[in-house]
Protein backbone atom coordinates (compact mmCIF):
# COMPACT_ATOMS: atom_id res chain seq x y z
CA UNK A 1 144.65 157.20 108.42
CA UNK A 2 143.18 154.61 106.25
CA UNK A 3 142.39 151.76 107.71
CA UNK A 4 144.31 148.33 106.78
CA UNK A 5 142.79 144.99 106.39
CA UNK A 6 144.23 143.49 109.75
CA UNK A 7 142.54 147.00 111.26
CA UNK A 8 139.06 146.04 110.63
CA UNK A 9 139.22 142.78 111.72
CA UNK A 10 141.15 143.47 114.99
CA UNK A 11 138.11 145.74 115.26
CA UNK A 12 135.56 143.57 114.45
CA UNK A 13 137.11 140.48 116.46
CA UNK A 14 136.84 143.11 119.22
CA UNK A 15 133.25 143.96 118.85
CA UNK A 16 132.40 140.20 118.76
CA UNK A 17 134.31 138.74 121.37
CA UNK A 18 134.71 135.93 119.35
CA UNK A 19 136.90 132.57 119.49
CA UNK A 20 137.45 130.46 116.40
CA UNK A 21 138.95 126.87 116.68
CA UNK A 22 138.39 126.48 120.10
CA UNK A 23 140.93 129.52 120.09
CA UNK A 24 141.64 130.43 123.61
CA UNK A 25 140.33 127.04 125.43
CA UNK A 26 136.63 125.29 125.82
CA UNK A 27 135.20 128.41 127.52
CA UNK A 28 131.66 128.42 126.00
CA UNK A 29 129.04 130.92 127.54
CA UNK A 30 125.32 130.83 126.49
CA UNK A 31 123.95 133.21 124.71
CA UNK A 32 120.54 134.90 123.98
CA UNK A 33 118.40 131.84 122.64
CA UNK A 34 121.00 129.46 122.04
CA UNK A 35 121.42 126.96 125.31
CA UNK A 36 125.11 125.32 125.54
CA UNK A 37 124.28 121.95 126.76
CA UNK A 38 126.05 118.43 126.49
CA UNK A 39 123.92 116.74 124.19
CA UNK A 40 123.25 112.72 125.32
CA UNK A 41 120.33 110.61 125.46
CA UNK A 42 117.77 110.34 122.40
CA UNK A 43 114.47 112.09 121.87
CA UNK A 44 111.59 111.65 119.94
CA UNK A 45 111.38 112.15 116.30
CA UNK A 46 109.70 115.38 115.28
CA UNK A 47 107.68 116.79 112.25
CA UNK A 48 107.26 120.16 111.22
CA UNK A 49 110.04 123.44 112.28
CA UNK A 50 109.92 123.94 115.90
CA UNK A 51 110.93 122.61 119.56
CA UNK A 52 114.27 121.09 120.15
CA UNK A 53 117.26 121.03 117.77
CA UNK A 54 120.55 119.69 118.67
CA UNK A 55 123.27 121.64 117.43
CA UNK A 56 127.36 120.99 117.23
CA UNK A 57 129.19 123.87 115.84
CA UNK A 58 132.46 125.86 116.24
CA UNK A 59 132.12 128.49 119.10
CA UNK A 60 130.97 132.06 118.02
CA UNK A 61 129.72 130.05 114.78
CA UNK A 62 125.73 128.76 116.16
CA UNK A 63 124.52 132.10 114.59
CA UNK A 64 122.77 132.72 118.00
CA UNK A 65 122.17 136.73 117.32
CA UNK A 66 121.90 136.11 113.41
CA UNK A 67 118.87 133.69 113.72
CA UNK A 68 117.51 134.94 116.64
CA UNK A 69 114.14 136.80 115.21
CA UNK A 70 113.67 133.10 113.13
CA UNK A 71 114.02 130.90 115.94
CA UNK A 72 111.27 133.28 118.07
CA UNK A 73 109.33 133.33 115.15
CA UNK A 74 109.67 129.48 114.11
CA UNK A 75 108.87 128.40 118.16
CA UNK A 76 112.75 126.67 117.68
CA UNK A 77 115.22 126.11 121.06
CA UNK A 78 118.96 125.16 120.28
CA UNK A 79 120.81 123.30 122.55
CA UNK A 80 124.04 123.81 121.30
CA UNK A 81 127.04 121.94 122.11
CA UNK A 82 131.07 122.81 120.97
CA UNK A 83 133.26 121.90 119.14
CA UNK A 84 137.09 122.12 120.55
CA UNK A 85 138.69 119.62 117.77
CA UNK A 86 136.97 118.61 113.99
CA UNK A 87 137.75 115.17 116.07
CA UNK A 88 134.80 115.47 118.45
CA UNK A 89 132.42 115.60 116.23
CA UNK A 90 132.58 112.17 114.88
CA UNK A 91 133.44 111.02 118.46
CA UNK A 92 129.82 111.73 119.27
CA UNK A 93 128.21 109.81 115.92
CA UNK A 94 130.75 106.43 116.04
CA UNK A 95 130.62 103.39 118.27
CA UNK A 96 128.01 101.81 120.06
CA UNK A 97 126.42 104.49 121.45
CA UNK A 98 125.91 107.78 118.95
CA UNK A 99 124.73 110.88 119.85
CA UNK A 100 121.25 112.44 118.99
CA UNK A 101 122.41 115.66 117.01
CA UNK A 102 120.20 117.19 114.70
CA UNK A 103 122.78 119.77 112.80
CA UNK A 104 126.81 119.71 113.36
CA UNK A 105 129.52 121.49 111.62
CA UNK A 106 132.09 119.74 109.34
CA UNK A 107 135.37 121.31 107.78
CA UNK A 108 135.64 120.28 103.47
CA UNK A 109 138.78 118.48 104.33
CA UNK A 110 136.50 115.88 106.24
CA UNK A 111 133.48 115.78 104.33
CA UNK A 112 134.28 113.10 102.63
CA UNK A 113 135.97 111.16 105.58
CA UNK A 114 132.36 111.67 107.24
CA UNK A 115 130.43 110.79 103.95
CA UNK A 116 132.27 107.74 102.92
CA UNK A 117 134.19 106.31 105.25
CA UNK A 118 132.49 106.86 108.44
CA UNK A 119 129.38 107.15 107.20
CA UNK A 120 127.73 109.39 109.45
CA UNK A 121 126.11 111.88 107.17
CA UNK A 122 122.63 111.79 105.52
CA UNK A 123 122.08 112.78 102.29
CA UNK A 124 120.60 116.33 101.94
CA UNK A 125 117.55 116.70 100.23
CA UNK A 126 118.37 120.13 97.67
CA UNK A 127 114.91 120.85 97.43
CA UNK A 128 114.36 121.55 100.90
CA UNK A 129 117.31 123.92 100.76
CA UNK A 130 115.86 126.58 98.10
CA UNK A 131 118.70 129.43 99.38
CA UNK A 132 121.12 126.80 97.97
CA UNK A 133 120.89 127.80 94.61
CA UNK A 134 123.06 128.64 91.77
CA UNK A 135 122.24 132.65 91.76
CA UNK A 136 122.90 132.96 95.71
CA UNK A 137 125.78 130.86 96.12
CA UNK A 138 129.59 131.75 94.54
CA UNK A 139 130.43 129.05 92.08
CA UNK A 140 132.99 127.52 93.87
CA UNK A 141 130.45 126.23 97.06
CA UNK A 142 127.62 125.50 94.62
CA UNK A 143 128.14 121.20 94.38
CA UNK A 144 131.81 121.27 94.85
CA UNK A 145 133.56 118.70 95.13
CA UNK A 146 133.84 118.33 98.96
CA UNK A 147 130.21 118.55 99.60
CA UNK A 148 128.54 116.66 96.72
CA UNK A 149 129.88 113.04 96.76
CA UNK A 150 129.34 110.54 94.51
CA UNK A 151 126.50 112.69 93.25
CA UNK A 152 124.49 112.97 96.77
CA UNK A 153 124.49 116.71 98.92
CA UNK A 154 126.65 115.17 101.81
CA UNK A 155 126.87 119.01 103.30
CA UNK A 156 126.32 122.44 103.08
CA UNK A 157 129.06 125.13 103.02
CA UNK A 158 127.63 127.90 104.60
CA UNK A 159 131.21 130.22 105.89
CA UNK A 160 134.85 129.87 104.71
CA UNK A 161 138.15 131.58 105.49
CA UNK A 162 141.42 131.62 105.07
CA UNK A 163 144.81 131.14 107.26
CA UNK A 164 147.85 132.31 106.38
CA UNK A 165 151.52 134.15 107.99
CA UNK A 166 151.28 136.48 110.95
CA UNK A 167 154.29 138.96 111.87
CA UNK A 168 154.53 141.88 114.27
CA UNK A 169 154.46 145.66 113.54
CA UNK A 170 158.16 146.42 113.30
CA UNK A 171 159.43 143.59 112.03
CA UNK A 172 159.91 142.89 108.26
CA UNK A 173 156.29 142.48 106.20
CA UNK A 174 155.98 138.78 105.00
CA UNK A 175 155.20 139.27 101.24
CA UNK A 176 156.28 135.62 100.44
CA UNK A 177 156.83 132.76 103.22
CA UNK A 178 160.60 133.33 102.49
CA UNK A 179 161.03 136.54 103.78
CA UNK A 180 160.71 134.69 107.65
CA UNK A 181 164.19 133.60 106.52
CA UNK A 182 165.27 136.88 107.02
CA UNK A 183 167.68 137.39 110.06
CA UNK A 184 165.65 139.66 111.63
CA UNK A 185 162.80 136.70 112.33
CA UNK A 186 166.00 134.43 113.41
CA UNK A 187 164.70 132.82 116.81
CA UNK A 188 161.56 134.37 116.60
CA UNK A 189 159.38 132.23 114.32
CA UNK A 190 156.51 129.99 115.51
CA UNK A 191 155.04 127.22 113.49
CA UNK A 192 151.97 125.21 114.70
CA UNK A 193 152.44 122.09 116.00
CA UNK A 194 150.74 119.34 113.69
CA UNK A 195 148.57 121.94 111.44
CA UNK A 196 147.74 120.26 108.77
CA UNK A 197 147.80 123.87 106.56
CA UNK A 198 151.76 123.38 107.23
CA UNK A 199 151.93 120.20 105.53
CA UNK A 200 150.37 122.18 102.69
CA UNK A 201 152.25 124.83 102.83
CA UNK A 202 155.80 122.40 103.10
CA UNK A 203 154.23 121.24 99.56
CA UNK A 204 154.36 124.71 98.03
CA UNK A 205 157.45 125.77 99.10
CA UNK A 206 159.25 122.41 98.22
CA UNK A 207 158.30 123.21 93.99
CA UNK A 208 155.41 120.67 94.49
CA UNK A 209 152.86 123.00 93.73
CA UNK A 210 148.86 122.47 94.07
CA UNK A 211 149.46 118.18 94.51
CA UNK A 212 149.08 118.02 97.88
CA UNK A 213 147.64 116.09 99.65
CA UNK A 214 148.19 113.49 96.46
CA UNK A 215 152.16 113.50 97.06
CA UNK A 216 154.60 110.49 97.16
CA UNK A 217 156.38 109.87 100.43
CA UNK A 218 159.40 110.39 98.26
CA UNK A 219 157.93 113.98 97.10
CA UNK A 220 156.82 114.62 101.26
CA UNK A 221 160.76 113.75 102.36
CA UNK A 222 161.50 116.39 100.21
CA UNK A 223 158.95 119.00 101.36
CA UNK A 224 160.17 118.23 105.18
CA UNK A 225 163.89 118.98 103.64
CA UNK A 226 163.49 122.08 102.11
CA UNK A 227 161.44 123.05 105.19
CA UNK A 228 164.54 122.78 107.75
CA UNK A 229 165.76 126.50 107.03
CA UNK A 230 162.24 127.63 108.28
CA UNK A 231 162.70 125.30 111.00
CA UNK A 232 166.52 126.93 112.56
CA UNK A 233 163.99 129.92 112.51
CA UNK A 234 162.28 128.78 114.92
CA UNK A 235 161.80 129.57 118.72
CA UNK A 236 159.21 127.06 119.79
CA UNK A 237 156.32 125.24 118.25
CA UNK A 238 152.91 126.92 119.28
CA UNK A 239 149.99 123.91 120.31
CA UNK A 240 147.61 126.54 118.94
CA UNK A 241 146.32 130.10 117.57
CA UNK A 242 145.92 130.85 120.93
CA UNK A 243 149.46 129.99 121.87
CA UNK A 244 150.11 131.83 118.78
CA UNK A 245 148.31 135.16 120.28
CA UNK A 246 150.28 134.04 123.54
CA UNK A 247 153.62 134.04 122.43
CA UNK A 248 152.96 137.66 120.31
CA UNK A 249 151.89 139.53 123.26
CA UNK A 250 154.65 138.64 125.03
CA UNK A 251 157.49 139.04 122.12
CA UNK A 252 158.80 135.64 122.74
CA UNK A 253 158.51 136.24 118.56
CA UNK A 254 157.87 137.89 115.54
CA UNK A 255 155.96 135.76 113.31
CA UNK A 256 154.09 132.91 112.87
CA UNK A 257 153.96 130.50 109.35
CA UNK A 258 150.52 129.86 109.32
CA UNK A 259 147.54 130.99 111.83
CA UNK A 260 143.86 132.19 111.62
CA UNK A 261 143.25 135.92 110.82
CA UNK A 262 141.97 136.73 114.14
CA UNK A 263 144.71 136.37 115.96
CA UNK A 264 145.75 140.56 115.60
CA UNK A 265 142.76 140.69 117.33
CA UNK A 266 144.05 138.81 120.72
CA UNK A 267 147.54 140.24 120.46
CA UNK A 268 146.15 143.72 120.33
CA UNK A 269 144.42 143.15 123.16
CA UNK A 270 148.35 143.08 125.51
CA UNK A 271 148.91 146.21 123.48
CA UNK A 272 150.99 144.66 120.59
CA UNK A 273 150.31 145.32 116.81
CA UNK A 274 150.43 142.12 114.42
CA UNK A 275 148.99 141.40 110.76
CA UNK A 276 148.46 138.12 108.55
CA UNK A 277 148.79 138.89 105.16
CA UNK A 278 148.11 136.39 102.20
CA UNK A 279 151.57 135.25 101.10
CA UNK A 280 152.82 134.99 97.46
CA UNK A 281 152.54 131.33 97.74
CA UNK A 282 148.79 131.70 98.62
CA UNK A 283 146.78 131.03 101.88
CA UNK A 284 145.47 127.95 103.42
CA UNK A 285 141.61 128.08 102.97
CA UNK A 286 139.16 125.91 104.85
CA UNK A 287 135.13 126.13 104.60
CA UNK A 288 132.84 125.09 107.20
CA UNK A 289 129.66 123.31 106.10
CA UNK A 290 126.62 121.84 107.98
CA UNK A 291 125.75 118.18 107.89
CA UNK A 292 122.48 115.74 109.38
CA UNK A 293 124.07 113.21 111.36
CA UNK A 294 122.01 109.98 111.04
CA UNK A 295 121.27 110.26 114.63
CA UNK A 296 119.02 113.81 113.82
CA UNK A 297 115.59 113.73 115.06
CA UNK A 298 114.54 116.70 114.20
CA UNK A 299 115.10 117.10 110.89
CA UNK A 300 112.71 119.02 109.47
CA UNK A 301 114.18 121.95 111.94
CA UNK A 302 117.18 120.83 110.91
CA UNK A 303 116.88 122.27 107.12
CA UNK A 304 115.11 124.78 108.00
CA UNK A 305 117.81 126.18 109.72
CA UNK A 306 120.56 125.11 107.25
CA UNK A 307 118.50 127.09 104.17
CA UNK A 308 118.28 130.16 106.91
CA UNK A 309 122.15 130.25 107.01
CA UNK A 310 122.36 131.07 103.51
CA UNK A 311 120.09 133.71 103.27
CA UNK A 312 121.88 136.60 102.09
CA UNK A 313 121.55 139.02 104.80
CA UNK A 314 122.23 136.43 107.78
CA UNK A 315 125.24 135.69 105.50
CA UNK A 316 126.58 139.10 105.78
CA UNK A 317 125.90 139.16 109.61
CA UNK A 318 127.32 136.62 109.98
CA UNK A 319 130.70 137.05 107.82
CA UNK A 320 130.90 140.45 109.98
CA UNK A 321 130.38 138.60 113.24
CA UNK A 322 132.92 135.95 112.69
CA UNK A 323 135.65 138.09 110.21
CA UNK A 324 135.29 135.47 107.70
CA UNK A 325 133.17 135.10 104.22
CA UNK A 326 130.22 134.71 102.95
CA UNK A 327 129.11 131.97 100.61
CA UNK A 328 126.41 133.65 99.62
CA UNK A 329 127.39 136.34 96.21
CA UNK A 330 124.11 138.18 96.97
CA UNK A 331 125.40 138.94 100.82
CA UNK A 332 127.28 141.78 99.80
CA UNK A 333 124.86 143.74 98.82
CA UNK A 334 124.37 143.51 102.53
CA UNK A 335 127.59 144.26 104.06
CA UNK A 336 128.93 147.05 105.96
CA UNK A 337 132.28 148.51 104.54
CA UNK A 338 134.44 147.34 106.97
CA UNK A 339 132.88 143.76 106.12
CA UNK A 340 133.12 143.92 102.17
CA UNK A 341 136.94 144.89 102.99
CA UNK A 342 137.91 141.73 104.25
CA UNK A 343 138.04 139.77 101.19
CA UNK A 344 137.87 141.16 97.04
CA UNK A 345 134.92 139.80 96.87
CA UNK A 346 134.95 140.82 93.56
CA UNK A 347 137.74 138.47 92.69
CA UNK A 348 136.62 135.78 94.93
CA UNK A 349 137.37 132.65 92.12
CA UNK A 350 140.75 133.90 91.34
CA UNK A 351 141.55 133.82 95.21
CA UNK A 352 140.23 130.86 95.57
CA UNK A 353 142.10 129.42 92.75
CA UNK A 354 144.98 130.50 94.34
CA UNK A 355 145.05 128.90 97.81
CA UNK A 356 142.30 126.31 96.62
CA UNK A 357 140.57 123.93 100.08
CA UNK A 358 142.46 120.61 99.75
CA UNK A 359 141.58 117.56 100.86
CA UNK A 360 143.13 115.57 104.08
CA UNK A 361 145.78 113.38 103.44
CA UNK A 362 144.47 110.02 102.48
CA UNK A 363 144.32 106.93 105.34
CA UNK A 364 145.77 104.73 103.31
CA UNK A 365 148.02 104.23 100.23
CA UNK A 366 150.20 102.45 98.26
CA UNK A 367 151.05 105.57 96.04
CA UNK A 368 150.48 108.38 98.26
CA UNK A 369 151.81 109.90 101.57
CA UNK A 370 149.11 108.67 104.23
CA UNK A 371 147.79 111.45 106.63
CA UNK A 372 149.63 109.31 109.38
CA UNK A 373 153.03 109.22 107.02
CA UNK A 374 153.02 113.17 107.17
CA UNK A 375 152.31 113.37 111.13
CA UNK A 376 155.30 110.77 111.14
CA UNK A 377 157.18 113.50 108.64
CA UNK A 378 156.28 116.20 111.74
CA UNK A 379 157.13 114.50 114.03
CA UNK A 380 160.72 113.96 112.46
CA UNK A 381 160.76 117.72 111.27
CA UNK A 382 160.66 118.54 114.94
CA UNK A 383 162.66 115.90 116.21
CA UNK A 384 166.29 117.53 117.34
CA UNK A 385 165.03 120.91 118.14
């Protein structure tokens, strides 16, 4: 039997062990050369690729195994510590006290929170980033907008993905978000609780097309309206993809709006059969890039491993390690099947064109929904249930 997309990456989140978005709880293990260690106190400033580097990245995303031969051969010792919430990161570089971290992992709807507003990113030199280049790296990561800012390299995408509806073997395939109306998912529909992808998705399904985030509060009160038939749908609100994995293994429901691709994994793990699929309305893509905090100390380590991310052939490792995508175009020639299959790479602008990254929500406006007028919006969208 041929085997489907939801197949290989059930069987690849298996062979990995991984957890994405602090999936299943803070449980981070150490692994081969990569310590997990809170990272306080400063250091001393170092020249030259080697010794300490302070890392903050997404669990099961430090490329421990993929950079292992370069970190033995560069003399290099991560101390690694992870990430649970986008939040914590600039909890450790704000206030009185910041953090010494040399590299740390940023999602593009926050780079240019970090860049601008909080100001806790340094520039990136290009030049000592050769692998970022316009041959190796697919058109739409190459100086896009969410990572060069007003004209500086405030970070470098380096793996991206894409979230989108879950629903169990058995019940009725989602081809478009609608089809959850369908009595059969009546009572058995999660949505997660505060996921920003939602407020996207509310956007879409309301007629409002690719504006969001730029929306007017009158234009979000509508999106929250036409989402209420979605919402007597639903059984609970999940606080997570975990949750999400928790309430499919025990058939509390049938679906879920929005949630990460590896979730099949988890859910086929208590024996129960589940697929995302990327809905006619499109998916909810997010790409992860790597930033130098202005506490970084060792910087020079610091690019080095930033340019080693993007080499092609850690890029396919590392797409097959984590289910998601490379940045890299030249990675596929690197790929196992079962990896190329996870995305058409082949059409990878079109896709992307389709469920495009968008931006957070702004902080504040006088023409716009604010990110805190659509968590208000949520919080009324639940209220009553």
């Amino acid at each position: 039997m041929e085997k489907t997309q939801t197949d290989i990456i059930t069987n690849m989140m298996r062979e990995h062990l991984l957890n994405r978005r602090s999936f299943l709880g803070a449980s981070a293990v150490g692994v081969g050369g990569a310590i997990l260690a809170p990272l306080f106190g400063a250091g001393r400033a170092q020249a030259a690729v080697g010794g300490s580097m302070k890392l903050m990245a997404w669990e099961g995303f430090t490329l421990d195994t993929e950079l292992k031969s370069w970190r033995e051969k560069s003399g290099v010792n991560v101390n690694v510590s992870i990430i649970s919430a986008q939040e914590d990161v600039q909890a450790k570089l704000i206030g009185g006290s910041p953090v010494a971290l040399d590299v740390a992992e940023v999602g593009a709807s926050y780079s240019e929170l970090y860049a601008k507003d909080l100001k806790i990113t340094t520039p990136l030199d290009p030049s000592k980033l050769p692998n970022y280049n316009a041959d190796n790296i697919y058109k739409y990561f190459y100086n896009g907008k969410y990572w060069l800012i007003d004209d500086q390299l405030a970070a470098l995408p380096w793996i991206w993905g894409m979230d989108m509806p879950l629903y169990v073997e058995g019940a009725p395939p989602i081809k478009s978000l609608k089809d959850f109306l369908k009595p059969e998912y009546e009572g058995k529909l999660t949505i997660i609780d505060g996921q920003v992808g939602t407020f996207d998705l509310a956007s879409r399904l309301a007629g409002l097309g690719d504006k969001f985030p730029y929306v007017t509060r009158d234009e979000m009160a509508a999106a929250w309206e036409n989402l209420q038939p979605w919402k007597k749908q639903v059984r609970t609100f999940a606080t997570s993809n975990g949750d999400v994995a928790s309430l499919i293994a025990s058939k509390e429901i049938l679906g879920c709006l929005c949630t990460w691709t590896g979730v099949p994994a988890e859910t086929a793990k208590a024996g129960v059969k589940s697929h995302t699929v990327i809905p006619e309305e499109g998916g909810v893509t997010w790409c992860d890039a790597w930033f130098v905090p202005k506490t970084a100390e060792n910087i020079d380590t610091a690019y080095a491993f930033m340019n080693q991310s993007l080499d092609p052939a850690v890029q396919a490792q590392a797409a097959k390690t984590t289910a998601c995508a490379a940045v890299s175009s030249k990675a596929i020639d690197y790929m196992d099947a079962d990896t190329k299959a996870l995305f058409d790479y082949g059409n990878i602008e079109a896709a992307l064109a389709k469920s495009p990254i968008h931006a957070l929500p702004p902080t504040t406006s006088d023409k716009y929904a604010t990110y805190d007028d659509w968590l208000q919006g949520w919080n009324d969208f639940k209220s009553g249930f």
